[in-house]
N, C-alpha and C. Protein backbone atom coordinates (compact mmCIF):
# COMPACT_ATOMS: atom_id res chain seq x y z
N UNK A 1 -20.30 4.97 -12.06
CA UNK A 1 -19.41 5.00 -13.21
C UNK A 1 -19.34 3.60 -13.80
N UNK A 2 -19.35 3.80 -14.99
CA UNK A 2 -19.85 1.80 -16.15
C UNK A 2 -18.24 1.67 -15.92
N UNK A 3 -18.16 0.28 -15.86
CA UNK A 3 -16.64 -0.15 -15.74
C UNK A 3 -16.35 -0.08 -17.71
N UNK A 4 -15.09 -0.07 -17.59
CA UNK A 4 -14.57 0.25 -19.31
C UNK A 4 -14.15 -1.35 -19.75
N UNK A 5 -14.95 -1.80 -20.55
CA UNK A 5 -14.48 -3.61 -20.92
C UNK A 5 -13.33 -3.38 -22.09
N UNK A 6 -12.19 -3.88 -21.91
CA UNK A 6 -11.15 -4.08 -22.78
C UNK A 6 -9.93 -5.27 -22.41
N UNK A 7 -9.45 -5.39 -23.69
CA UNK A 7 -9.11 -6.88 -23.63
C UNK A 7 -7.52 -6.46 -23.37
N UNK A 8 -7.15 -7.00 -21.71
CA UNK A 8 -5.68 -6.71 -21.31
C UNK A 8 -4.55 -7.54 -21.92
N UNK A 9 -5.25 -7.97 -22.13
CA UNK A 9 -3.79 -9.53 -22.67
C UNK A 9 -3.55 -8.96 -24.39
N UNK A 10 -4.63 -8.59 -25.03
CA UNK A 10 -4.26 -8.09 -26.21
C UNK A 10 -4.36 -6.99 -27.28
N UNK A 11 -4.77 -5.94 -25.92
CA UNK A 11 -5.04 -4.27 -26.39
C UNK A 11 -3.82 -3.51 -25.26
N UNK A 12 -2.41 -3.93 -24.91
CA UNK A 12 -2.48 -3.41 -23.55
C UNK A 12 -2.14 -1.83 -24.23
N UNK A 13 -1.89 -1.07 -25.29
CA UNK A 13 -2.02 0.35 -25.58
C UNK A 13 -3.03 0.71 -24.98
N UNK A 14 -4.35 0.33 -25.23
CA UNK A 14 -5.49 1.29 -24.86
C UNK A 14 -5.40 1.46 -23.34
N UNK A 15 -5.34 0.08 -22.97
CA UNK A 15 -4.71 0.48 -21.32
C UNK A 15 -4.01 1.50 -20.45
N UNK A 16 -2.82 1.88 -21.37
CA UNK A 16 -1.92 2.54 -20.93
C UNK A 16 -2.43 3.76 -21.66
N UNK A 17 -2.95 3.88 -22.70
CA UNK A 17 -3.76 5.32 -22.77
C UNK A 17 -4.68 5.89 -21.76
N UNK A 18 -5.48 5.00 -21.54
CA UNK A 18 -6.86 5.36 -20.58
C UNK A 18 -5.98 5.44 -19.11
N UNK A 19 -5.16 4.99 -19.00
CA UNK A 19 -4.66 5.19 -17.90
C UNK A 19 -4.00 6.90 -17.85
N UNK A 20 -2.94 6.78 -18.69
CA UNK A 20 -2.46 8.14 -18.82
C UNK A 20 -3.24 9.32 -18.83
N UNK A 21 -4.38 9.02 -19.55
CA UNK A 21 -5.49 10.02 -19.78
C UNK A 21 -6.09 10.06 -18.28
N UNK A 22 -6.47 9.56 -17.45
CA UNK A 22 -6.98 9.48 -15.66
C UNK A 22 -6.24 9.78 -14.69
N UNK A 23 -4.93 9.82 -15.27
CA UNK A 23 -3.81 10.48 -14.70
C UNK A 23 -4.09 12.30 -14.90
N UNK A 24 -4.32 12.51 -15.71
CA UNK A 24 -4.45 14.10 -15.87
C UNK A 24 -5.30 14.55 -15.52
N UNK A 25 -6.56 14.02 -14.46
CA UNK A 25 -7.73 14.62 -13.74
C UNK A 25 -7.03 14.43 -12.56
N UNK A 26 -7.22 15.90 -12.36
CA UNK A 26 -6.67 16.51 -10.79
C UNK A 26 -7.20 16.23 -9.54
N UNK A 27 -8.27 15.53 -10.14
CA UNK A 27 -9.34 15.39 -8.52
C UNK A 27 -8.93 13.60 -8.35
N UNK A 28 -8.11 13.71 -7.03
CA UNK A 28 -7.61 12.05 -6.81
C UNK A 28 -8.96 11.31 -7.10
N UNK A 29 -9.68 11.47 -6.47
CA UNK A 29 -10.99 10.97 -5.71
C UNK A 29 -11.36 10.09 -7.74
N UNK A 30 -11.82 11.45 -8.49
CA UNK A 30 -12.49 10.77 -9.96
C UNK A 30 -11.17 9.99 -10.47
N UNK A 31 -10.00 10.63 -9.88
CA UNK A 31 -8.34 9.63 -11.01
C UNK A 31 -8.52 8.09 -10.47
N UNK A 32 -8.64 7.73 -9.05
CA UNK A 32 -8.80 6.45 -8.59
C UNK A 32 -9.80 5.58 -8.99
N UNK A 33 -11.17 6.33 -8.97
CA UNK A 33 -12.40 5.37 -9.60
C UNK A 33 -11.90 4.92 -10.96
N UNK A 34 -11.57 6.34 -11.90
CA UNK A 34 -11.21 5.72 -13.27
C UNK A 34 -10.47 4.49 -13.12
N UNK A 35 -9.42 4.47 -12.61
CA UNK A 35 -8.24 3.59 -12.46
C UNK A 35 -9.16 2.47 -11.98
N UNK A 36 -9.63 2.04 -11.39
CA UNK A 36 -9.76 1.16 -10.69
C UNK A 36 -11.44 0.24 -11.60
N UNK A 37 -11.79 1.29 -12.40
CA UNK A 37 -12.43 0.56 -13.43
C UNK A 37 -12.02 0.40 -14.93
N UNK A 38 -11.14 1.13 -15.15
CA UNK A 38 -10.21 0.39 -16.10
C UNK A 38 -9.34 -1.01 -15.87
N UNK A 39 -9.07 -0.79 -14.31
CA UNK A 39 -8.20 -2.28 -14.65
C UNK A 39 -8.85 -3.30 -13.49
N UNK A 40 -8.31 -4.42 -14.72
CA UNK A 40 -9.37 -5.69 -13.61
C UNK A 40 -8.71 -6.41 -13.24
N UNK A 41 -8.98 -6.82 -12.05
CA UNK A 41 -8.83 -7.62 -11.25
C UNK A 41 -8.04 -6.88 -9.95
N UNK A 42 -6.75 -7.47 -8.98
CA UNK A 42 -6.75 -7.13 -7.70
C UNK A 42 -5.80 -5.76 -7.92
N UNK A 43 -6.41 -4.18 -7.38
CA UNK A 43 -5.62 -3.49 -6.96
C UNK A 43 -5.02 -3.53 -5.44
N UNK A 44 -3.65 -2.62 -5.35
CA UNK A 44 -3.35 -2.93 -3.76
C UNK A 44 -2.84 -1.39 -3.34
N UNK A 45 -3.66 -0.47 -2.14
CA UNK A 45 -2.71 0.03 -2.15
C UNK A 45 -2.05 0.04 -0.92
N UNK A 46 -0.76 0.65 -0.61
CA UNK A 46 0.16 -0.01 0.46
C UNK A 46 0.31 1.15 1.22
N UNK A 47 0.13 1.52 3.09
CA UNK A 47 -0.04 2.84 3.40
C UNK A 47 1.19 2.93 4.90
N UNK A 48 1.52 3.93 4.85
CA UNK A 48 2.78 4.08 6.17
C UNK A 48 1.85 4.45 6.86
N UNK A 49 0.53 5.44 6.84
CA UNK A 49 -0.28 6.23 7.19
C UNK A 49 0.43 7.62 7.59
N UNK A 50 1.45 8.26 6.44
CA UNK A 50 1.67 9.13 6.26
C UNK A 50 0.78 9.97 6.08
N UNK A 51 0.66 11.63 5.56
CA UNK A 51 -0.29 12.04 5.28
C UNK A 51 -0.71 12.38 4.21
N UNK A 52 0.08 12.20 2.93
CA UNK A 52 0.17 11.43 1.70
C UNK A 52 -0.89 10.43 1.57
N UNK A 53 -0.40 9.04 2.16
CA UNK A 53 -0.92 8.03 2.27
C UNK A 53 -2.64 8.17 2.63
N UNK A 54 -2.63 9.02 3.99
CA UNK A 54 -4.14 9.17 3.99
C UNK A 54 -4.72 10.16 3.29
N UNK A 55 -4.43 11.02 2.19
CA UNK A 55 -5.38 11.22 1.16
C UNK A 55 -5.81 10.48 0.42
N UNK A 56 -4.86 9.59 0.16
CA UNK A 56 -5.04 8.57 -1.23
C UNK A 56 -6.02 7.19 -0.47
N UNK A 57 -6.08 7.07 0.86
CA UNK A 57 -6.66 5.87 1.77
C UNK A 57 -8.42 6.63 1.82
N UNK A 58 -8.32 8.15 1.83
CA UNK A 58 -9.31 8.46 1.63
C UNK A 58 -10.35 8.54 0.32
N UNK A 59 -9.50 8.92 -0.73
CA UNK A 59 -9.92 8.87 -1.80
C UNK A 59 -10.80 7.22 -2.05
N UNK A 60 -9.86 6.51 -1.33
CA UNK A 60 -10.11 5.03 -2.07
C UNK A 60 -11.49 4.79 -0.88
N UNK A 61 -11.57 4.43 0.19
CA UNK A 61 -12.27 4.17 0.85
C UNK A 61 -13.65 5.05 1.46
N UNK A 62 -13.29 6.54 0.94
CA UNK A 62 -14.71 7.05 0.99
C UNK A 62 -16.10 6.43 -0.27
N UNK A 63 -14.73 6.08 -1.22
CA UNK A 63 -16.12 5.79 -2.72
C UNK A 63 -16.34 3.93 -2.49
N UNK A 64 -15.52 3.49 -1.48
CA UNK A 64 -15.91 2.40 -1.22
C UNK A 64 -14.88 1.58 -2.95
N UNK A 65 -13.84 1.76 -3.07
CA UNK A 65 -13.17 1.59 -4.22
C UNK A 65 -12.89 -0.28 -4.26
N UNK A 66 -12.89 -1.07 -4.71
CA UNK A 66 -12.52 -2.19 -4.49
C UNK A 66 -10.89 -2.38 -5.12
N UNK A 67 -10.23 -1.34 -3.97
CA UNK A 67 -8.84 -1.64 -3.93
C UNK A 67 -8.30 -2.04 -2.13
N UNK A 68 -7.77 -3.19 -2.35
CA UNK A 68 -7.29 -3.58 -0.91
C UNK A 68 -6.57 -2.23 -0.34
N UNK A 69 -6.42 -1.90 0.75
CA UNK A 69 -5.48 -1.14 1.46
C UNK A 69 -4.43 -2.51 2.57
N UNK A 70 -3.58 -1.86 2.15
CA UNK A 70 -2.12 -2.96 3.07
C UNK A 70 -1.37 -2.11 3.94
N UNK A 71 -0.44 -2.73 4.85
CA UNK A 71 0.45 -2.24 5.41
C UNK A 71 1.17 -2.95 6.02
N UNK A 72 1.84 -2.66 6.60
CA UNK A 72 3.28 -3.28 7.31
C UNK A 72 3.60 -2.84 9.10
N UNK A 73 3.38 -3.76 9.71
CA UNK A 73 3.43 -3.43 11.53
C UNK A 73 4.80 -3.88 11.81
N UNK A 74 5.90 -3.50 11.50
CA UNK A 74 7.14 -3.88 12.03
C UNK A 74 7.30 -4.31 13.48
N UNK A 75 6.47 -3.54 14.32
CA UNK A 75 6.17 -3.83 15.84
C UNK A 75 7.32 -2.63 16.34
N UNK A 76 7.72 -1.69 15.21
CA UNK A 76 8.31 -0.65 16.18
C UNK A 76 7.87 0.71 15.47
N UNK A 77 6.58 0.48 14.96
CA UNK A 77 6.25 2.13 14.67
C UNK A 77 5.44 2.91 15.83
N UNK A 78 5.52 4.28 15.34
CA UNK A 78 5.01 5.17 16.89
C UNK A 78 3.52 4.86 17.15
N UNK A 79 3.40 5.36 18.87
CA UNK A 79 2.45 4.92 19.14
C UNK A 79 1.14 5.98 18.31
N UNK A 80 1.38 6.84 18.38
CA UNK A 80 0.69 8.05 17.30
C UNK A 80 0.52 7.32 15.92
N UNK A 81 1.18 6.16 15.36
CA UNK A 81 0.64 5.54 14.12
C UNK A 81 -0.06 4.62 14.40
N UNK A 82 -0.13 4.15 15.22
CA UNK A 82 -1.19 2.63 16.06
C UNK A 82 -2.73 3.02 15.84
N UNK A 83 -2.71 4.51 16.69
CA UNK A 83 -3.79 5.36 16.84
C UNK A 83 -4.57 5.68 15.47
N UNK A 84 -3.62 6.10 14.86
CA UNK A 84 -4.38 6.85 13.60
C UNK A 84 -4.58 6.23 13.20
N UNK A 85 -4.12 4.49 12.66
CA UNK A 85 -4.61 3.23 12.38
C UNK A 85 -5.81 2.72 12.48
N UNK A 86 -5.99 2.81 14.04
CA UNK A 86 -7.79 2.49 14.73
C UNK A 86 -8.27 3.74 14.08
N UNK A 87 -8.04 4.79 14.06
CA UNK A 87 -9.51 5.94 13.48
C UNK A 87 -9.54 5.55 12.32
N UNK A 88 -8.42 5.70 11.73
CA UNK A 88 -8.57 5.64 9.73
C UNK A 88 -9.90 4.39 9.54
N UNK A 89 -9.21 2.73 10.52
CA UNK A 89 -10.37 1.78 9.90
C UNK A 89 -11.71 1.65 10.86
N UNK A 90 -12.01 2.88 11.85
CA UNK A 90 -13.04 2.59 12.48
C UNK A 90 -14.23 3.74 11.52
N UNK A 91 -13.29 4.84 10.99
CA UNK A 91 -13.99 6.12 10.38
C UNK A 91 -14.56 5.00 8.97
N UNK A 92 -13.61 4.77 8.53
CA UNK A 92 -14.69 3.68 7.09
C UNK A 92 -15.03 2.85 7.36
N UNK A 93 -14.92 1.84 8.30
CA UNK A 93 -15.33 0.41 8.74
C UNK A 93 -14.64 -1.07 7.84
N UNK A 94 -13.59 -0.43 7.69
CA UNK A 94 -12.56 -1.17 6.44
C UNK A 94 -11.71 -1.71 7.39
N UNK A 95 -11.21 -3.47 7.55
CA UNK A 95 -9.89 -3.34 8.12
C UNK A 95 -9.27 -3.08 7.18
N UNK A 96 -7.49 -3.25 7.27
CA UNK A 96 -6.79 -3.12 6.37
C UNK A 96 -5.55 -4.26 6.55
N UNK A 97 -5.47 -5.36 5.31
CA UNK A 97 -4.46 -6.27 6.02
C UNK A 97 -3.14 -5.98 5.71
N UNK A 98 -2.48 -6.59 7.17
CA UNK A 98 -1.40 -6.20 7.81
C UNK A 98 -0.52 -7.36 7.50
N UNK A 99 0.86 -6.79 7.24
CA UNK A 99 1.66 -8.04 6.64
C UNK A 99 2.99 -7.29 8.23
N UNK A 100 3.04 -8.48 8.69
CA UNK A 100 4.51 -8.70 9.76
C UNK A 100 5.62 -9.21 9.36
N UNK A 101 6.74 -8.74 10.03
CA UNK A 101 8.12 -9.64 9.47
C UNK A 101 8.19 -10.58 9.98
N UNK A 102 8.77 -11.91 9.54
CA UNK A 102 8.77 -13.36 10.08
C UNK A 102 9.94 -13.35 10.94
N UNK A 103 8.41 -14.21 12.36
CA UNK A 103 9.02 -14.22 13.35
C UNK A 103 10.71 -14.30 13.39
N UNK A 104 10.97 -16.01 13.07
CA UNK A 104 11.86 -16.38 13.56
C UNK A 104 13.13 -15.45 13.00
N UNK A 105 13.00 -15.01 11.81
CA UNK A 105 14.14 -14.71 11.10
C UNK A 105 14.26 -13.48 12.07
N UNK A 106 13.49 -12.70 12.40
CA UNK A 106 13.90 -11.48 13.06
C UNK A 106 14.33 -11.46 14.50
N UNK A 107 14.00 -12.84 15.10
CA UNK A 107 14.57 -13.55 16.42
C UNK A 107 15.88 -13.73 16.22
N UNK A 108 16.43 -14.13 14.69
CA UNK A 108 18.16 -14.73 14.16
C UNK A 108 18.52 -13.53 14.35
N UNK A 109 17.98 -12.40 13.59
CA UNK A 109 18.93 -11.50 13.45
C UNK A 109 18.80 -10.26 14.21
N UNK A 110 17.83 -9.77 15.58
CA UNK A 110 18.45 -9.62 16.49
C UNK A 110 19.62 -10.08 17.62
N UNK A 111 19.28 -11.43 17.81
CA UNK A 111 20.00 -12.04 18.27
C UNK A 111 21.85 -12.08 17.57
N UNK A 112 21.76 -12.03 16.32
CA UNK A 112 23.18 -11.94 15.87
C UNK A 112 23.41 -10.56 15.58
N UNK A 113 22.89 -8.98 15.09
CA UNK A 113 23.22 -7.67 15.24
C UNK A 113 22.50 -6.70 16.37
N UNK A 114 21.80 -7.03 17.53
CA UNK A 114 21.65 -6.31 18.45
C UNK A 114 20.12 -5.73 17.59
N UNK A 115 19.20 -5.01 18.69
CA UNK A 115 17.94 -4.44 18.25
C UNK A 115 17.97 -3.51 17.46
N UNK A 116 18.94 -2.66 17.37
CA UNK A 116 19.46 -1.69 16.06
C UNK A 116 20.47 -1.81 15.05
N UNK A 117 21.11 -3.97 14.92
CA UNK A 117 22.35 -3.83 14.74
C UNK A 117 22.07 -3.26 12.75
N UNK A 118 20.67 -3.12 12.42
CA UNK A 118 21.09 -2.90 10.88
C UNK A 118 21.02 -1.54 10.67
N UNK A 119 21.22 -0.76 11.42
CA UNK A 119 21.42 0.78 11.34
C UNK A 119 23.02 1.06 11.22
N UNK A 120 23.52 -0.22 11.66
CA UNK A 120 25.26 -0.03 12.04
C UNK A 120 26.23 -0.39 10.56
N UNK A 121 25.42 -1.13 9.52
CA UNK A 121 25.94 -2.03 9.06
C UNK A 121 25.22 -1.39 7.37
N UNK A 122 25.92 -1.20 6.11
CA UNK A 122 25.82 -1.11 5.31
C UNK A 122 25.40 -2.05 4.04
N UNK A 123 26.16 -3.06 4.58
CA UNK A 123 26.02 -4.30 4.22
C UNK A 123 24.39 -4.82 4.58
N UNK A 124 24.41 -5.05 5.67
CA UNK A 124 23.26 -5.88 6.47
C UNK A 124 21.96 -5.22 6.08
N UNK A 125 21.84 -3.86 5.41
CA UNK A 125 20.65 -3.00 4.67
C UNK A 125 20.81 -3.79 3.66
N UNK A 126 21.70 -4.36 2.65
CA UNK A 126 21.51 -4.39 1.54
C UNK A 126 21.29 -6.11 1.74
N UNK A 127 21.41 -6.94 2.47
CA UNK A 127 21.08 -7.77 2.71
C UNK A 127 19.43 -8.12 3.29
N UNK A 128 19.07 -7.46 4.14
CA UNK A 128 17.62 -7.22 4.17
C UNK A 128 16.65 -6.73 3.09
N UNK A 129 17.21 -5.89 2.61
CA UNK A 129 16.62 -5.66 1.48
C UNK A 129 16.33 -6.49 0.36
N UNK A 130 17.09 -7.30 0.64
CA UNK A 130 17.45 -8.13 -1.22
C UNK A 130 16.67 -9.41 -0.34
N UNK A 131 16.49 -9.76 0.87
CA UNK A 131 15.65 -10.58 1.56
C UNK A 131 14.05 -10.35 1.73
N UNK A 132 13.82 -9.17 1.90
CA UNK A 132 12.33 -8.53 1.58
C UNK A 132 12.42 -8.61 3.01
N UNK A 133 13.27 -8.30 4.14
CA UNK A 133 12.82 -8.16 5.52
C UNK A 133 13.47 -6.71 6.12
């Protein structure tokens, strides 16, 4: 598929047309290539390895798509997601980079709400959150 040359900084309509328009092909697999040669430079996509997630990890990485795949290892997801992790990047031969929460801060704040204390606390969600941890 020819990549589509158009000027982002000062056509962004056609953008958001051709996009909308690649949106309405039902087959993920042709909606992602479009997408991903309409727009330039870094796509990302971000995966729980739900099973959602791995259609769309498939779509991207069977056509060999040059969109990063990401994710997030909190260090307390199931061991059944660890697993499916190693098949997903041994079946394409893709790693996929992994973003962790920082150390120390998560050393502070076990240490000051207990290993579950932000399940307790209404507040302390909306504080993590607005922290990006």
């Amino acid at each position: 598929m020819a990549t589509i040359e158009i000027d982002q900084q000062h056509d962004p309509r056609s953008v958001l047309d051709l996009l909308s328009d690649a949106s309405r092909d039902h087959d993920l697999m042709k909606r992602l290539a479009t997408i991903r040669n309409i727009l330039q430079g870094r796509i990302v996509f971000t995966t729980s390895f739900g099973i959602e997630d791995q259609a769309i990890a498939h779509a991207i990485l069977a056509q060999d798509l040059e969109i990063e795949v990401v994710t997030l290892d909190t260090g307390r997801l199931f061991e059944e997601t660890y697993v499916l992790w190693t098949r997903t990047e041994r079946r394409y031969g893709r790693r996929f980079r992994t973003f962790y929460p920082d150390h120390a801060s998560l050393e502070a704040l076990v240490a000051r709400q207990g290993v579950d204390g932000f399940f307790a606390s209404v507040r302390e969600k909306k504080l993590l959150i607005a922290h990006g941890r």
